[in-house]
N, C-alpha and C. Protein backbone atom coordinates (compact mmCIF):
# COMPACT_ATOMS: atom_id res chain seq x y z
N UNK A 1 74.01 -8.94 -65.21
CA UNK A 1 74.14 -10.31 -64.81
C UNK A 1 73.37 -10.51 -63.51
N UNK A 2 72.64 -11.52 -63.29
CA UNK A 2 71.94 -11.52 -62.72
C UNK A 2 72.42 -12.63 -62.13
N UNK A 3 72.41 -13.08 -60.26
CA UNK A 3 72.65 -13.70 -59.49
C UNK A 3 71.92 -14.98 -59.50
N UNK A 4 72.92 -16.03 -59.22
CA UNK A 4 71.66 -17.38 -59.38
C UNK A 4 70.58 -17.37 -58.38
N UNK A 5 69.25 -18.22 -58.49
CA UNK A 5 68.60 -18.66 -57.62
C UNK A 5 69.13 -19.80 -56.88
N UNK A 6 69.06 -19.68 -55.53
CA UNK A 6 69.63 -21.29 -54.71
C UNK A 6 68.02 -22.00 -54.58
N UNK A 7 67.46 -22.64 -55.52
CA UNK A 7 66.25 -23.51 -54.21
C UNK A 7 66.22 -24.44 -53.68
N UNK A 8 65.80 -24.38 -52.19
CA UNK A 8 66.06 -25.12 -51.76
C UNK A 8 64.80 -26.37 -51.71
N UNK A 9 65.13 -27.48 -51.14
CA UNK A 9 64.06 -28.74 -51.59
C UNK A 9 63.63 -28.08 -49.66
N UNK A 10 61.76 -28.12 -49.96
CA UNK A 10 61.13 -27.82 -48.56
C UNK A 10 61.52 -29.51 -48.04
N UNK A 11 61.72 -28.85 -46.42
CA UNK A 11 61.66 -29.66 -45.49
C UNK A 11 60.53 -30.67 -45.00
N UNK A 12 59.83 -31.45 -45.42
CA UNK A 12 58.62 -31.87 -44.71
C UNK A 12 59.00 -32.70 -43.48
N UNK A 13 57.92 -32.87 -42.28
CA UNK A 13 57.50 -33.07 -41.37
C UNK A 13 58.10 -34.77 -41.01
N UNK A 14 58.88 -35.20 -40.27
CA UNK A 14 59.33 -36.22 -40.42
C UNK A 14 59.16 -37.86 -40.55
N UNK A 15 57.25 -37.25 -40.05
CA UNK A 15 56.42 -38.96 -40.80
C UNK A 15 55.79 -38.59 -41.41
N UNK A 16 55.94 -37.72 -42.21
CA UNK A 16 55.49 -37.88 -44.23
C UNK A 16 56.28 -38.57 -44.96
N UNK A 17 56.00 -39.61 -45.44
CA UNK A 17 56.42 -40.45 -46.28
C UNK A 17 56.06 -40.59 -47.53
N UNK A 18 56.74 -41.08 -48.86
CA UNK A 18 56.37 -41.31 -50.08
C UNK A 18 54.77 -41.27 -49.88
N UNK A 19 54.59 -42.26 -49.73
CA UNK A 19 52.90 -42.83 -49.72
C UNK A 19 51.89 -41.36 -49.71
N UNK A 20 51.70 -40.68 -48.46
CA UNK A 20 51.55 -39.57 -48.19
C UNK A 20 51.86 -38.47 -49.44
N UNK A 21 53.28 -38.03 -49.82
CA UNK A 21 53.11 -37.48 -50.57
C UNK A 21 52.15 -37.74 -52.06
N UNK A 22 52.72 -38.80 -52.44
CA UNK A 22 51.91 -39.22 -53.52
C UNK A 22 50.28 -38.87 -53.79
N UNK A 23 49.68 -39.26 -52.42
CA UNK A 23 48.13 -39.11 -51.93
C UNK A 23 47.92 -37.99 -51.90
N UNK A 24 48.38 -36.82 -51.46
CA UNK A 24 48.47 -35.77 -51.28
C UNK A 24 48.97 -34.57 -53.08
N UNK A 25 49.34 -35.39 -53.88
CA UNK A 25 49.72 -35.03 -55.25
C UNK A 25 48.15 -35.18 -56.01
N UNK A 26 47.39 -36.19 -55.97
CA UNK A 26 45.83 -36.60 -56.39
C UNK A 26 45.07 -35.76 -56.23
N UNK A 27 45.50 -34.06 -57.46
CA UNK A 27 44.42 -33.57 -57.35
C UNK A 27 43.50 -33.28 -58.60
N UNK A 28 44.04 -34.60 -59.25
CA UNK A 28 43.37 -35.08 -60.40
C UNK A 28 41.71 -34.95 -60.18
N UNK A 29 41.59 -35.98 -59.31
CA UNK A 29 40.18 -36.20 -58.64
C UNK A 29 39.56 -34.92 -58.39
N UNK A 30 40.03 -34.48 -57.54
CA UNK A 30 39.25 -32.73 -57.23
C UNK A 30 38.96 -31.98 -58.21
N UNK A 31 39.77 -31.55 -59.10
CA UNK A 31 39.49 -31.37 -60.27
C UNK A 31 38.48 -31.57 -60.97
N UNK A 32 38.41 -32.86 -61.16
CA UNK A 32 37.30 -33.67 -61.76
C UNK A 32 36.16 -33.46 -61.20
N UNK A 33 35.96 -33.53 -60.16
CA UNK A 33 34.62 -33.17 -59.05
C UNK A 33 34.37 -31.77 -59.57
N UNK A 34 35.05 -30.94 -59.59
CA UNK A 34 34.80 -29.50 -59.69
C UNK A 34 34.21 -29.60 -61.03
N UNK A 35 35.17 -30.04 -62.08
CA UNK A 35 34.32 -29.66 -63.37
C UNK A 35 33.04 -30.37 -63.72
N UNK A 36 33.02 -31.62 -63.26
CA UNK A 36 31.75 -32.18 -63.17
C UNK A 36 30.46 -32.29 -62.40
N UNK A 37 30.96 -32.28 -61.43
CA UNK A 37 29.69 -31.71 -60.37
C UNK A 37 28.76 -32.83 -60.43
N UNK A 38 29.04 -34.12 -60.56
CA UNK A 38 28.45 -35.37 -59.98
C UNK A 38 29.01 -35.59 -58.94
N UNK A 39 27.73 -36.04 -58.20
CA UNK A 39 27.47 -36.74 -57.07
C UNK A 39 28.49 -37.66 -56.63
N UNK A 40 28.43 -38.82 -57.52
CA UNK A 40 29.33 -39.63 -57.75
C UNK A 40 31.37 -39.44 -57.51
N UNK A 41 31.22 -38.57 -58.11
CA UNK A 41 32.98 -38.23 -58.27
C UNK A 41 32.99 -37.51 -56.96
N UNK A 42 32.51 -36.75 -56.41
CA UNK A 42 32.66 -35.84 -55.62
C UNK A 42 32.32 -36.96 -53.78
N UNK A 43 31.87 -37.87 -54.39
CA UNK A 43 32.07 -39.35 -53.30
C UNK A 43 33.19 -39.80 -53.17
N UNK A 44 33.72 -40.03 -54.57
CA UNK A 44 35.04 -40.57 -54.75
C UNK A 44 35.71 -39.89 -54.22
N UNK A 45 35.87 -38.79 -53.95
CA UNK A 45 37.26 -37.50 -53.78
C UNK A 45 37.35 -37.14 -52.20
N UNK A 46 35.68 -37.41 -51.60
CA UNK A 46 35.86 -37.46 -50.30
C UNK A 46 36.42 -38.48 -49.91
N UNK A 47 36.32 -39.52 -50.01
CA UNK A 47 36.66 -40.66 -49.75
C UNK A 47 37.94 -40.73 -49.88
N UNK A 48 38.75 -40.14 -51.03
CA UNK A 48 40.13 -40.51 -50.99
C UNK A 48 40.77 -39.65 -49.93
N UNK A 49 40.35 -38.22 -49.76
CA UNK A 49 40.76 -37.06 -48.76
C UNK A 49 40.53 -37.49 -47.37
N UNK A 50 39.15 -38.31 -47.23
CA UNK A 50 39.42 -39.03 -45.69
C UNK A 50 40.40 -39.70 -45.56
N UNK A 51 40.49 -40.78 -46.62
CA UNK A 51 41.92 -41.87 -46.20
C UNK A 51 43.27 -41.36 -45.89
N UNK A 52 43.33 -40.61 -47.10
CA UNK A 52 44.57 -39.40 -46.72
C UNK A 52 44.78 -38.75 -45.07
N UNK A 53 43.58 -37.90 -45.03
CA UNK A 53 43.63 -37.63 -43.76
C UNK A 53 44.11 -38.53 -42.75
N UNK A 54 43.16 -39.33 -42.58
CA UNK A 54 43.45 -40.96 -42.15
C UNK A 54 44.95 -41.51 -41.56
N UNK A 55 45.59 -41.64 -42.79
CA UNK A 55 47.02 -41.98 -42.71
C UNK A 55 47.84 -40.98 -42.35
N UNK A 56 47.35 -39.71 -42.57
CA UNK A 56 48.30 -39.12 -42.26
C UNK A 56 48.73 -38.95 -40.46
N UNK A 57 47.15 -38.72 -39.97
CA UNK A 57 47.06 -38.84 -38.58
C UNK A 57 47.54 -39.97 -37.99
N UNK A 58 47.57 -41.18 -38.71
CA UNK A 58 48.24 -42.64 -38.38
C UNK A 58 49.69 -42.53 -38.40
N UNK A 59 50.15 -41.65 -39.23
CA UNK A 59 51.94 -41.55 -39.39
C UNK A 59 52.26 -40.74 -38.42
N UNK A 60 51.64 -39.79 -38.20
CA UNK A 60 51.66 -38.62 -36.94
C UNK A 60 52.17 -39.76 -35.63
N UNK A 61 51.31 -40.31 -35.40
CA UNK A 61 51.13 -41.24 -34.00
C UNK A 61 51.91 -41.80 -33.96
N UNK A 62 52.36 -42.29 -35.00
CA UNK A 62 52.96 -43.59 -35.19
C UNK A 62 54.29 -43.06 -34.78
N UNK A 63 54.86 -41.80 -35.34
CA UNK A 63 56.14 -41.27 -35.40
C UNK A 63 56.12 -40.70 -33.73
N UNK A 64 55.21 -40.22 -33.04
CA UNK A 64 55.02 -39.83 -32.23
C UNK A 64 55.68 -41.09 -30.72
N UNK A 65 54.76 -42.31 -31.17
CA UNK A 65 55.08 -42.83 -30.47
C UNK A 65 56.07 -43.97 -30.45
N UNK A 66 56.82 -43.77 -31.67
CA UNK A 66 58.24 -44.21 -32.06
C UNK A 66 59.55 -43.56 -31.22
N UNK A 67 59.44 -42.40 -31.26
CA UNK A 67 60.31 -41.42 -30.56
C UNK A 67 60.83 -41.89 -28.97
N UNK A 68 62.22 -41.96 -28.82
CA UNK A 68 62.57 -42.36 -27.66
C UNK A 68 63.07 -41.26 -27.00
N UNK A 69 62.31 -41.00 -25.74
CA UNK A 69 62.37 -39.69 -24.99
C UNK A 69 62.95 -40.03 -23.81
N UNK A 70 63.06 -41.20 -23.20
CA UNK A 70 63.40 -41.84 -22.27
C UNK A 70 65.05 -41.85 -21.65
N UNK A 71 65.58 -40.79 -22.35
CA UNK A 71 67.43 -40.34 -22.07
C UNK A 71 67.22 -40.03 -21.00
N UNK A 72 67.74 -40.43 -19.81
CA UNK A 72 67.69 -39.58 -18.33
C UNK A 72 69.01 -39.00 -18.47
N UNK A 73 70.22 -39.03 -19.22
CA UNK A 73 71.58 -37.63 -19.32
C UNK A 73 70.69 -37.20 -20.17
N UNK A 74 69.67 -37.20 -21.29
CA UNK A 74 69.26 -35.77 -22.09
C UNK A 74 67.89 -35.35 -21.92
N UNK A 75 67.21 -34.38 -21.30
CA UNK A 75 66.25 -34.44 -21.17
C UNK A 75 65.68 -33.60 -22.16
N UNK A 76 66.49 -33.05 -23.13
CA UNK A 76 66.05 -32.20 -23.88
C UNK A 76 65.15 -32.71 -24.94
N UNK A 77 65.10 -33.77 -25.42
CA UNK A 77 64.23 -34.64 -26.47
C UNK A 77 63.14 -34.12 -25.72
N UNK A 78 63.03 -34.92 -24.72
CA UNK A 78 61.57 -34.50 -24.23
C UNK A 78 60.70 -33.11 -23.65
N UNK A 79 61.74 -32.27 -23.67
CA UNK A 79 61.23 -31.15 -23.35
C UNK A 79 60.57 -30.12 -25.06
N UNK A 80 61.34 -30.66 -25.99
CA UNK A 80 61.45 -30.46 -27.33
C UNK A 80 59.86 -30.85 -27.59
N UNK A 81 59.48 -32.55 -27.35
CA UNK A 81 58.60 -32.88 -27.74
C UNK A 81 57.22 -32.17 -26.67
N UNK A 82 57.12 -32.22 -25.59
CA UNK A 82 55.75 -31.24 -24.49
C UNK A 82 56.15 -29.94 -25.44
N UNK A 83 57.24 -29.23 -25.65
CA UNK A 83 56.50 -28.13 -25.62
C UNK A 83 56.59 -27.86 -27.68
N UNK A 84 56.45 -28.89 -28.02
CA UNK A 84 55.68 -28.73 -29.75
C UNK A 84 54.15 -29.57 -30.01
N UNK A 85 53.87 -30.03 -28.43
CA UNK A 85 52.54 -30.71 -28.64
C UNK A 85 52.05 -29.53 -27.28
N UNK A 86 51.77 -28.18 -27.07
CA UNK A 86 51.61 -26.88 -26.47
C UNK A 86 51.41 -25.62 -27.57
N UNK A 87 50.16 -25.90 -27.77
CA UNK A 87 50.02 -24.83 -28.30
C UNK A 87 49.77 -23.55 -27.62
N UNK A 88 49.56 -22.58 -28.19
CA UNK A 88 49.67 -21.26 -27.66
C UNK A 88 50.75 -20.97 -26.58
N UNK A 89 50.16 -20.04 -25.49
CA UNK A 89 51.02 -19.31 -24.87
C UNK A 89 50.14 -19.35 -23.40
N UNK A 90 50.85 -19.95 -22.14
CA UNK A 90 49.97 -19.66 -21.12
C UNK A 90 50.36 -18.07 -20.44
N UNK A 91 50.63 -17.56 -21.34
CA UNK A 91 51.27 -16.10 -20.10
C UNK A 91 50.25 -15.26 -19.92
N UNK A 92 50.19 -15.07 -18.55
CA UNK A 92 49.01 -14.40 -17.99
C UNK A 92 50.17 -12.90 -18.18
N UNK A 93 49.05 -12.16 -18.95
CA UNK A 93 49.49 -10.74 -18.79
C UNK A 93 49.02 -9.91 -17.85
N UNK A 94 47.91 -9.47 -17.59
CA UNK A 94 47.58 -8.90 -16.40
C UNK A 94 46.35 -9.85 -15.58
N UNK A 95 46.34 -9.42 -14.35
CA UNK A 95 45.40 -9.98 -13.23
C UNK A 95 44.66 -8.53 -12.46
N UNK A 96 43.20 -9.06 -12.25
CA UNK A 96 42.62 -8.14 -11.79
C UNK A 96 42.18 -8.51 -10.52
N UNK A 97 42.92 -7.68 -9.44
CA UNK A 97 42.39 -8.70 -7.96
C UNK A 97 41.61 -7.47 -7.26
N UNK A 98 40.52 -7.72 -7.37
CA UNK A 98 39.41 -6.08 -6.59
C UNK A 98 39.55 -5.09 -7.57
N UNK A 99 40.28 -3.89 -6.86
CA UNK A 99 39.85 -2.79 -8.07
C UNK A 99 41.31 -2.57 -8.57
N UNK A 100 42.43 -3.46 -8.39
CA UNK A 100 43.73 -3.15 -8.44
C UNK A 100 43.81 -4.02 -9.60
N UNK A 101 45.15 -3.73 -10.68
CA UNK A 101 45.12 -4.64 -11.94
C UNK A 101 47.15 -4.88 -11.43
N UNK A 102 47.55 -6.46 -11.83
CA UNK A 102 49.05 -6.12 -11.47
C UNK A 102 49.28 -6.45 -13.13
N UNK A 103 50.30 -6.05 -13.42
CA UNK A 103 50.74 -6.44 -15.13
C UNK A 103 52.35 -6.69 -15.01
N UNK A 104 52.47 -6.86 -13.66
CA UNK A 104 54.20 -7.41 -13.38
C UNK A 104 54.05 -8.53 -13.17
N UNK A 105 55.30 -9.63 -13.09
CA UNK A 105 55.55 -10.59 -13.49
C UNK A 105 55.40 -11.21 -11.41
N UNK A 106 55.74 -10.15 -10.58
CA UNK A 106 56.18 -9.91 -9.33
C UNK A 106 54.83 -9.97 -8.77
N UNK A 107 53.90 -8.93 -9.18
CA UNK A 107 52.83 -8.26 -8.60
C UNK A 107 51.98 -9.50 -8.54
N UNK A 108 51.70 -10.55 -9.94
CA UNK A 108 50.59 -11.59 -10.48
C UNK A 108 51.23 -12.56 -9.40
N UNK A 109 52.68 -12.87 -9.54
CA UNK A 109 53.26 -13.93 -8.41
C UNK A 109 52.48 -13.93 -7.18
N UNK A 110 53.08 -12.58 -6.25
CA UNK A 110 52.35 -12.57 -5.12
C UNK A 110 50.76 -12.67 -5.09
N UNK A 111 50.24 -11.64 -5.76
CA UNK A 111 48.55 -12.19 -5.49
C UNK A 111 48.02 -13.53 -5.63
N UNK A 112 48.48 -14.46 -6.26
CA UNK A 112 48.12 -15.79 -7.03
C UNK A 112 48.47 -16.13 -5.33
N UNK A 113 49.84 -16.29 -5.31
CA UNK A 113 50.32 -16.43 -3.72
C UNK A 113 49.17 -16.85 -2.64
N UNK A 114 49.12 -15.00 -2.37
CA UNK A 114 48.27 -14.79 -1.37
C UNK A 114 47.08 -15.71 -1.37
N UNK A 115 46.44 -15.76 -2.73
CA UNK A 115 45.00 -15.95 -3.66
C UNK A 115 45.18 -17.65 -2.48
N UNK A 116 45.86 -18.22 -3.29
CA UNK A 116 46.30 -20.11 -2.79
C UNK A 116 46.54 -20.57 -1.67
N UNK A 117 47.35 -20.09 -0.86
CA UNK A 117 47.44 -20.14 0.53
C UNK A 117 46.76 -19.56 1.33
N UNK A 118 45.27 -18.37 1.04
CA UNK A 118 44.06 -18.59 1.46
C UNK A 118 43.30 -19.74 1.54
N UNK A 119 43.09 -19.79 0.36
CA UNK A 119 42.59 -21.09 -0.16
C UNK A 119 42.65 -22.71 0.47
N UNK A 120 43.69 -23.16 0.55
CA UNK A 120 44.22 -24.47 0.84
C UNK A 120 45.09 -24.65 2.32
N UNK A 121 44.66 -23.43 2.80
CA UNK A 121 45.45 -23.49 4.60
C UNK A 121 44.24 -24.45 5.25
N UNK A 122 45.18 -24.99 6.14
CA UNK A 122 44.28 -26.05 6.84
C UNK A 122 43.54 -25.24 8.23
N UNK A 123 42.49 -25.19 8.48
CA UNK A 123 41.71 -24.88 9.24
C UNK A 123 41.77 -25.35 10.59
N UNK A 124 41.73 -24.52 11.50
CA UNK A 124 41.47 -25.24 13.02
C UNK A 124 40.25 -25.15 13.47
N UNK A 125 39.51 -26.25 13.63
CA UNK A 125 38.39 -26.69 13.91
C UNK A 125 38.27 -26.37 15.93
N UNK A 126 39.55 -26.50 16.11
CA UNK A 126 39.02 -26.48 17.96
C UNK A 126 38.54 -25.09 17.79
N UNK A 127 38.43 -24.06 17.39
CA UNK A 127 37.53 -22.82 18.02
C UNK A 127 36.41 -22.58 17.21
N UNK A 128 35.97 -23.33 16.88
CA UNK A 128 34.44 -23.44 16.10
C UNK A 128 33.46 -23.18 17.59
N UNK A 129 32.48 -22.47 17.55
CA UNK A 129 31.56 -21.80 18.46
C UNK A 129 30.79 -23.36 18.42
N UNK A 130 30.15 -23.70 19.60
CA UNK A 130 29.20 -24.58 19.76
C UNK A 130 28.09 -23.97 20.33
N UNK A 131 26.84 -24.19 18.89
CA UNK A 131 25.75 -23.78 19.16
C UNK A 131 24.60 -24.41 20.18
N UNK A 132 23.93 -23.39 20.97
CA UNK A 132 22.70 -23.77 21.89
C UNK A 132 21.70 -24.61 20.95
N UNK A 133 21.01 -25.31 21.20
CA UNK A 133 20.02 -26.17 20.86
C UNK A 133 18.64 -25.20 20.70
N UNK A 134 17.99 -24.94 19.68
CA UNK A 134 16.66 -24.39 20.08
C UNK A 134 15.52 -25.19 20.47
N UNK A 135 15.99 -26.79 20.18
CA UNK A 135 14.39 -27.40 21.01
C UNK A 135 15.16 -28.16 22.23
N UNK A 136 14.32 -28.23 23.38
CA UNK A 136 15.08 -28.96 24.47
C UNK A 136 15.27 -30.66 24.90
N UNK A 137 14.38 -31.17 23.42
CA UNK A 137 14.97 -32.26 23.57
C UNK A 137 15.57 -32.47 22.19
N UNK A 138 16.58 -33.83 22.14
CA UNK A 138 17.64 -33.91 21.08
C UNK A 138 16.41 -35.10 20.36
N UNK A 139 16.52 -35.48 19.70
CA UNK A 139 16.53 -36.65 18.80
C UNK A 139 17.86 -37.13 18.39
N UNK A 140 17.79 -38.07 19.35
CA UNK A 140 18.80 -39.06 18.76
C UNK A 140 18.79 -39.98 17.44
N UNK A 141 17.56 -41.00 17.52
CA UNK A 141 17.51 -41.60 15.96
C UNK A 141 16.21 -41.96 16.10
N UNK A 142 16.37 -41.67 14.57
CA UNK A 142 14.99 -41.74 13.92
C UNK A 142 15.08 -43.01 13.53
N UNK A 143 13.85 -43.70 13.66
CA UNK A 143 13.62 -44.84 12.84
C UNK A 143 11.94 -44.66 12.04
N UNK A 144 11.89 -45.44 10.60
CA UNK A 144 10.97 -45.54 9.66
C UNK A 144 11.26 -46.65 9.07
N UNK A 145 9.81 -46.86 8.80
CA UNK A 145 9.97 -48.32 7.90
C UNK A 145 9.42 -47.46 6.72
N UNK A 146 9.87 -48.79 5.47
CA UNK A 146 10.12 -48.18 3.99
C UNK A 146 8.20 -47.82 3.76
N UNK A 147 7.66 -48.86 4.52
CA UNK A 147 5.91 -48.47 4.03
C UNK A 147 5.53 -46.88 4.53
N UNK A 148 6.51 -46.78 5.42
CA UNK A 148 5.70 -45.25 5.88
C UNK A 148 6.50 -44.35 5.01
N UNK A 149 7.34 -44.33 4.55
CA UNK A 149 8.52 -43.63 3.88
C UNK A 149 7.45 -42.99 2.51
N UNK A 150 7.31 -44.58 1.84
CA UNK A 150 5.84 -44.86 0.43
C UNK A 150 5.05 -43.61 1.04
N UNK A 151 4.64 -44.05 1.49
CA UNK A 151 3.18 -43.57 2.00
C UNK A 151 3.18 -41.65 2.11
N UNK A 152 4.58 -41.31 2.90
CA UNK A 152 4.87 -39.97 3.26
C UNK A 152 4.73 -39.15 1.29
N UNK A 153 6.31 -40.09 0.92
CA UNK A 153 6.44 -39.75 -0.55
C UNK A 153 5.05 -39.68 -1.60
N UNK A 154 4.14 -40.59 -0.95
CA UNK A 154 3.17 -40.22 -2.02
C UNK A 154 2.36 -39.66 -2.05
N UNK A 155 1.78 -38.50 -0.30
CA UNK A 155 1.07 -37.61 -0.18
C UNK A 155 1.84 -36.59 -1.05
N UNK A 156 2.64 -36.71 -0.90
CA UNK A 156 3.69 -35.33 -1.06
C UNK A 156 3.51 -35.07 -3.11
């Protein structure tokens, strides 16, 4: 005796709708393209697979921007929704700073650290060296008119 099968009905995506499925069932057409191999049909079939596409990306959005995330007691909706529109993974596994590699979670902290607050410390300008002049007189301002400016630019 053999144990029943349970199946279960798949879950789809929550703005797929009739319409969608249906469009998505039309693989009458493809078919047809394949065995025929006109030009013609194989127009038709793109055409229906764009629209498809089409709508489907339209139900996406649509559902997307239906969604009320705006609970300030739940913030979990919205944390749900950033991190299923996040793909991959940002985890830095190791860092190579000079000839040293850190692959701790501790080690990458601090260097990044160090790395940034090099970086973005504000500078004190009062002990900047003030340089001697090498010609002994300054030029204060220059003046040119635009004809001599022409004239320079077009030897050049």
């Amino acid at each position: 005796m053999h144990p029943e099968n349970k199946w279960e009905k798949r879950q789809n995506a929550p703005w797929i709708n009739k319409e969608l499925i249906s469009l998505c069932r039309k693989k009458l057409l493809y078919k047809k393209a394949k065995r025929s191999r006109n030009e013609s049909t194989w127009i038709r079939y793109r055409q229906m697979n764009n629209n498809l596409k089409r709508k489907c990306n339209e139900a996406r959005w649509s559902y997307d921007l239906a969604q009320d995330l705006t609970d300030n007691n739940n913030p979990k909706p919205f944390r749900n929704f950033v991190k299923s529109k996040c793909k991959g993974t940002n985890k830095l596994i190791s860092l190579k700073v000079g000839e040293s590699v850190f692959t701790d979670d501790q080690g990458i902290a601090d260097s990044m650290n160090s790395y940034f607050s090099s970086v973005f410390t504000v500078e004190n300008y009062d002990n900047i060296p003030v340089l001697d002049y090498i010609v002994d007189e300054r030029l204060e301002n220059i003046r040119c008119s635009v004809d001599e400016v022409k004239k320079a630019s077009s030897k050049s």
